[in-house]
N, C-alpha and C. Protein backbone atom coordinates (compact mmCIF):
# COMPACT_ATOMS: atom_id res chain seq x y z
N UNK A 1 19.77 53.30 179.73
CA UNK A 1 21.00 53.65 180.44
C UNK A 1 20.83 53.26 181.92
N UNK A 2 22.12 52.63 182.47
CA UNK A 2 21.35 52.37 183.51
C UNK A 2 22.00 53.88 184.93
N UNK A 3 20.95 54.09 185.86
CA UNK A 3 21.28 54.88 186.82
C UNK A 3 22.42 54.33 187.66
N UNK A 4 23.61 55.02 188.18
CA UNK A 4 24.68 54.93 188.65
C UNK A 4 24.22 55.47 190.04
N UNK A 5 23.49 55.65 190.51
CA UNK A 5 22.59 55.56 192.25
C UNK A 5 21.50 55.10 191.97
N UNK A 6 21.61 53.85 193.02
CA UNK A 6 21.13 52.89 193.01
C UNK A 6 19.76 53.12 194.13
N UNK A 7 18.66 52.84 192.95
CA UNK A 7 17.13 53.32 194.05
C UNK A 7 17.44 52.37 194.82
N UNK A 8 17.44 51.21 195.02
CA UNK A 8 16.96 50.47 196.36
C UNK A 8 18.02 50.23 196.58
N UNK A 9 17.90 49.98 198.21
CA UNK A 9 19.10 49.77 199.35
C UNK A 9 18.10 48.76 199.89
N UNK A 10 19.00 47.80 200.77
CA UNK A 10 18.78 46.63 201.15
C UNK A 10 20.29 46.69 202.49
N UNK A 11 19.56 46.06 203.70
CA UNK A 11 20.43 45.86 204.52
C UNK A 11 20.76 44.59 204.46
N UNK A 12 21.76 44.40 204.72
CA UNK A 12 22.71 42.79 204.88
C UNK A 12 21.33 41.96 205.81
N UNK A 13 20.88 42.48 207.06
CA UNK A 13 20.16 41.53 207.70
C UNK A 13 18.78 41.71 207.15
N UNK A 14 18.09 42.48 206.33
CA UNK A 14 16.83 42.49 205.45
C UNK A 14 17.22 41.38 204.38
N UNK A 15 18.32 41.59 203.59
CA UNK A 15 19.19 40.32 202.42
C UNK A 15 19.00 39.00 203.15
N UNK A 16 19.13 38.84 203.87
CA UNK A 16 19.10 37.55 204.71
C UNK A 16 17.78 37.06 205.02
N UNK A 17 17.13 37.83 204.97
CA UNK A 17 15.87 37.06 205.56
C UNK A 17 14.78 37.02 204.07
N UNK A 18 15.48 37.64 203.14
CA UNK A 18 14.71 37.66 201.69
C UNK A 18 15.77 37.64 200.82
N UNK A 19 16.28 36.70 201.25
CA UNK A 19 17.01 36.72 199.60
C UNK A 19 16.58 36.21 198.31
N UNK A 20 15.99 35.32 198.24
CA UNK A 20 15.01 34.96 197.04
C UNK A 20 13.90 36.13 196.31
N UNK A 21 13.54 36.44 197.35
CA UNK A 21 12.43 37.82 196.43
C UNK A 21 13.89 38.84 196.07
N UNK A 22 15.09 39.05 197.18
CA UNK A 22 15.48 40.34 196.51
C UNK A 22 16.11 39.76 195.13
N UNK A 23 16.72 38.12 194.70
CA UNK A 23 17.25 38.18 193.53
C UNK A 23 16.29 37.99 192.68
N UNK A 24 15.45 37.43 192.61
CA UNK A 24 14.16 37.76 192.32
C UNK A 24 13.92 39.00 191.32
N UNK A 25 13.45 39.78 191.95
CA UNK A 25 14.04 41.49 192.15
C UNK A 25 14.65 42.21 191.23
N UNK A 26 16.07 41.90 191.07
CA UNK A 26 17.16 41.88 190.90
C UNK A 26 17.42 41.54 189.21
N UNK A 27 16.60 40.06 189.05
CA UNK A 27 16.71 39.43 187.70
C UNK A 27 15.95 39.91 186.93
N UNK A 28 14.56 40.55 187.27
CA UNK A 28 13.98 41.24 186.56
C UNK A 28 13.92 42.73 186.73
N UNK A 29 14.78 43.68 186.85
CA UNK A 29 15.39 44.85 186.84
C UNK A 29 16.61 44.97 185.91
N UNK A 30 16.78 46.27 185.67
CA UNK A 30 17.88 46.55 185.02
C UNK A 30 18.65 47.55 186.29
N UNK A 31 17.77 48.02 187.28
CA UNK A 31 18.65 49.18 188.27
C UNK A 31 19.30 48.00 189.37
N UNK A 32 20.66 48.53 189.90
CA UNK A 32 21.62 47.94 190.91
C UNK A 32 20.94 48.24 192.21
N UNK A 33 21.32 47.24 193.19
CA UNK A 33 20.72 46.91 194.24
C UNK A 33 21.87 47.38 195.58
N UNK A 34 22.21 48.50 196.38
CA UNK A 34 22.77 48.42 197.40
C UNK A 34 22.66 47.99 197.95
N UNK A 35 23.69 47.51 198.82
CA UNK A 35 23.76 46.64 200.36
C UNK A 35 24.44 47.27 200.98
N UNK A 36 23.51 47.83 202.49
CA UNK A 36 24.29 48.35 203.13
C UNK A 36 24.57 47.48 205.00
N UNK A 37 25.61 48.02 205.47
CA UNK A 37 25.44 47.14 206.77
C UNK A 37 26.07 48.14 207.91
N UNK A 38 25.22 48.64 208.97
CA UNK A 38 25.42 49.93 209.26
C UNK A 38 25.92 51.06 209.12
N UNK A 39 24.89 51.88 208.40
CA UNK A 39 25.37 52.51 207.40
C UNK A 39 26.46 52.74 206.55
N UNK A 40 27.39 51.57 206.17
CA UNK A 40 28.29 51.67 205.43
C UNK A 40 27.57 50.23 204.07
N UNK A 41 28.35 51.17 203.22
CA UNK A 41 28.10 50.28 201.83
C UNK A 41 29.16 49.25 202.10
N UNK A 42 28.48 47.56 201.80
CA UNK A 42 29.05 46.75 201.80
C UNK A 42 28.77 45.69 200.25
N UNK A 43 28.44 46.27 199.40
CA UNK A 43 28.26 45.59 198.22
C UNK A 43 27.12 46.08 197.44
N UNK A 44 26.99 45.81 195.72
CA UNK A 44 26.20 46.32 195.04
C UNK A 44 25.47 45.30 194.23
N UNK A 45 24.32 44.59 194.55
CA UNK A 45 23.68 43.44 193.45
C UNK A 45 23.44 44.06 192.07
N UNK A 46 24.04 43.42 190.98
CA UNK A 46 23.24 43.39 189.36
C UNK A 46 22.91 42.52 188.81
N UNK A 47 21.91 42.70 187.64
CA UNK A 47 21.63 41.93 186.73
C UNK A 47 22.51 41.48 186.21
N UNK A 48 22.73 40.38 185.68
CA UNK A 48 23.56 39.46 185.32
C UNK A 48 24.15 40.10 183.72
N UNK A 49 22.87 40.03 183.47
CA UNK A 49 23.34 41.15 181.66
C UNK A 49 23.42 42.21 182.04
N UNK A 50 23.63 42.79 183.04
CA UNK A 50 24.29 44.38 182.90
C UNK A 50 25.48 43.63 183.81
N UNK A 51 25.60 42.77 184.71
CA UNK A 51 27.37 42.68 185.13
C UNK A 51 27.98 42.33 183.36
N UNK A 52 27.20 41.24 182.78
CA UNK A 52 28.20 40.76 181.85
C UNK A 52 28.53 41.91 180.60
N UNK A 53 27.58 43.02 180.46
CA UNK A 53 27.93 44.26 179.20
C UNK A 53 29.00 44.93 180.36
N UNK A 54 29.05 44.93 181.88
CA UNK A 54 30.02 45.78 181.94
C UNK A 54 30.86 45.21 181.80
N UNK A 55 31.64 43.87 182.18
CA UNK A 55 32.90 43.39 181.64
C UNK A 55 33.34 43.17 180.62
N UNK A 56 31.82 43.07 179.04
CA UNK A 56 32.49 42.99 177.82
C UNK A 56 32.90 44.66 177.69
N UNK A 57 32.56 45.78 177.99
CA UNK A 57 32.76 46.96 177.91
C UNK A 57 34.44 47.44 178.33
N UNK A 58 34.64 46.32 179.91
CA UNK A 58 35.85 46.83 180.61
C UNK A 58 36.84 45.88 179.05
N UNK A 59 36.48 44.57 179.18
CA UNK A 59 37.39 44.06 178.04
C UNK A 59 37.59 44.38 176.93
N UNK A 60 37.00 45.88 176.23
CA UNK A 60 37.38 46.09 174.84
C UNK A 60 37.94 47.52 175.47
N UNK A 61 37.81 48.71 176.22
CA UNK A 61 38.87 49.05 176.31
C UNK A 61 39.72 48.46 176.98
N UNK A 62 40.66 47.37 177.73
CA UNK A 62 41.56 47.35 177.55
C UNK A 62 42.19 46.84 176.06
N UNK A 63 41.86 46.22 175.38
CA UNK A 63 42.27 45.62 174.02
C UNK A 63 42.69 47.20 173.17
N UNK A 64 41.45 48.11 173.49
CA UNK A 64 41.71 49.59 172.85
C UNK A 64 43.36 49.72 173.43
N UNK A 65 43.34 49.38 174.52
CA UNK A 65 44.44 50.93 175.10
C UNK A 65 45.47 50.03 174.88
N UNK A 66 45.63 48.64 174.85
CA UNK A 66 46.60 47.75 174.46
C UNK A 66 46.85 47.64 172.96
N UNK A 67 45.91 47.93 171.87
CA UNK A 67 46.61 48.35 170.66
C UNK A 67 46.95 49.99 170.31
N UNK A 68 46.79 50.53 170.86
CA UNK A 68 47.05 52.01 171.16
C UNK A 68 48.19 52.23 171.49
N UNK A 69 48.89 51.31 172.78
CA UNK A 69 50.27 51.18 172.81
C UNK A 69 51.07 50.47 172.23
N UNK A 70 50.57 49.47 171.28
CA UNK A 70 51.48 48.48 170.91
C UNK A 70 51.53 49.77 169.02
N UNK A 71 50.36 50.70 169.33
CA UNK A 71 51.02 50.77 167.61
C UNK A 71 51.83 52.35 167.90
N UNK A 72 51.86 52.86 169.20
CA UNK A 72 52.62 53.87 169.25
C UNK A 72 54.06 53.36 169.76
N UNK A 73 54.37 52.35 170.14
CA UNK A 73 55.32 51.92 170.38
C UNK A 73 55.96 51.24 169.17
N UNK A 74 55.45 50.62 168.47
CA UNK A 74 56.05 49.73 167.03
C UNK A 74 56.22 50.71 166.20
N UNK A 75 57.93 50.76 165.00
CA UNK A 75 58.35 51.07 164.58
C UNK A 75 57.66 50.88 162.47
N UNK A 76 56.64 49.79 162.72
CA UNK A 76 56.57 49.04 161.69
C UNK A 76 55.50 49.78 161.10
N UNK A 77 55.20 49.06 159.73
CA UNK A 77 54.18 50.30 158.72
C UNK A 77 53.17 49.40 158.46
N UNK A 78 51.82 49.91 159.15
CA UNK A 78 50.19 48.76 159.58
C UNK A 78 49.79 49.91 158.08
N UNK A 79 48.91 48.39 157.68
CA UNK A 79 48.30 48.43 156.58
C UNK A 79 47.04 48.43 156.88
N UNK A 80 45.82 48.57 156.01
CA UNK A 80 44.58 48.70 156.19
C UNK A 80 43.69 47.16 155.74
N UNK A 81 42.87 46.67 155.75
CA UNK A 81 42.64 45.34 155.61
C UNK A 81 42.14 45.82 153.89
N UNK A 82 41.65 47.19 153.18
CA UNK A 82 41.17 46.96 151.48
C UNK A 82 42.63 46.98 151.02
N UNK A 83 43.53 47.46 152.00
CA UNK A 83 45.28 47.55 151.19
C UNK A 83 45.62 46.45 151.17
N UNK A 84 45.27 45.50 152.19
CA UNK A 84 46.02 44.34 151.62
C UNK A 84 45.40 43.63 151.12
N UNK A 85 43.91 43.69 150.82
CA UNK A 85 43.22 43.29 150.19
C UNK A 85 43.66 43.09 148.61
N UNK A 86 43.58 44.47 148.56
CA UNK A 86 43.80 45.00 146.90
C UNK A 86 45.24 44.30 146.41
N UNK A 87 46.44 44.37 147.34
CA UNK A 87 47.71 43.75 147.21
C UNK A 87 47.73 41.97 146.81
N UNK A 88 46.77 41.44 147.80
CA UNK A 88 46.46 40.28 147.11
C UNK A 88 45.93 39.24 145.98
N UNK A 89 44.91 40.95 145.49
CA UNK A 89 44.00 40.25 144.25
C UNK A 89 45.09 40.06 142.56
């Protein structure tokens, strides 16, 4: 699972002068990388396979919440895939 506070912080002008070790870093970790730039958060580095599971994650709920509305909104009568299975044989 990954932690949602992020152990290491990294300043914008520390990032700059190491950016190769911090992606480095980065590629072989699974924990997110803060960037901060006087004391305000200005961005969060991830692993590439944890950015890409979070967008396949963001892209199936929306598909959820988009057939969720399309079948509370439709008037029509959804079948099960062994019903129409069985209907076909």
């Amino acid at each position: 699972m990954i932690n949602p506070m992020p152990k290491k912080i990294i300043s914008v002008s520390d990032f700059q002068r190491k950016t190769k070790p911090t992606f480095d870093e980065i590629s072989n970790s699974k924990e997110p990388v803060l960037v901060m730039n006087r004391s305000q958060q200005v961005g969060v580095f991830l692993n590439p396979e944890i950015y890409n599971k979070i967008v396949e994650l963001y892209e199936d709920y929306i598909d959820s919440r988009d057939l969720d509305k399309a079948v509370k909104d439709s008037s029509d009568t959804f079948y099960t895939l062994d019903e129409v299975s069985k209907e076909l044989k």
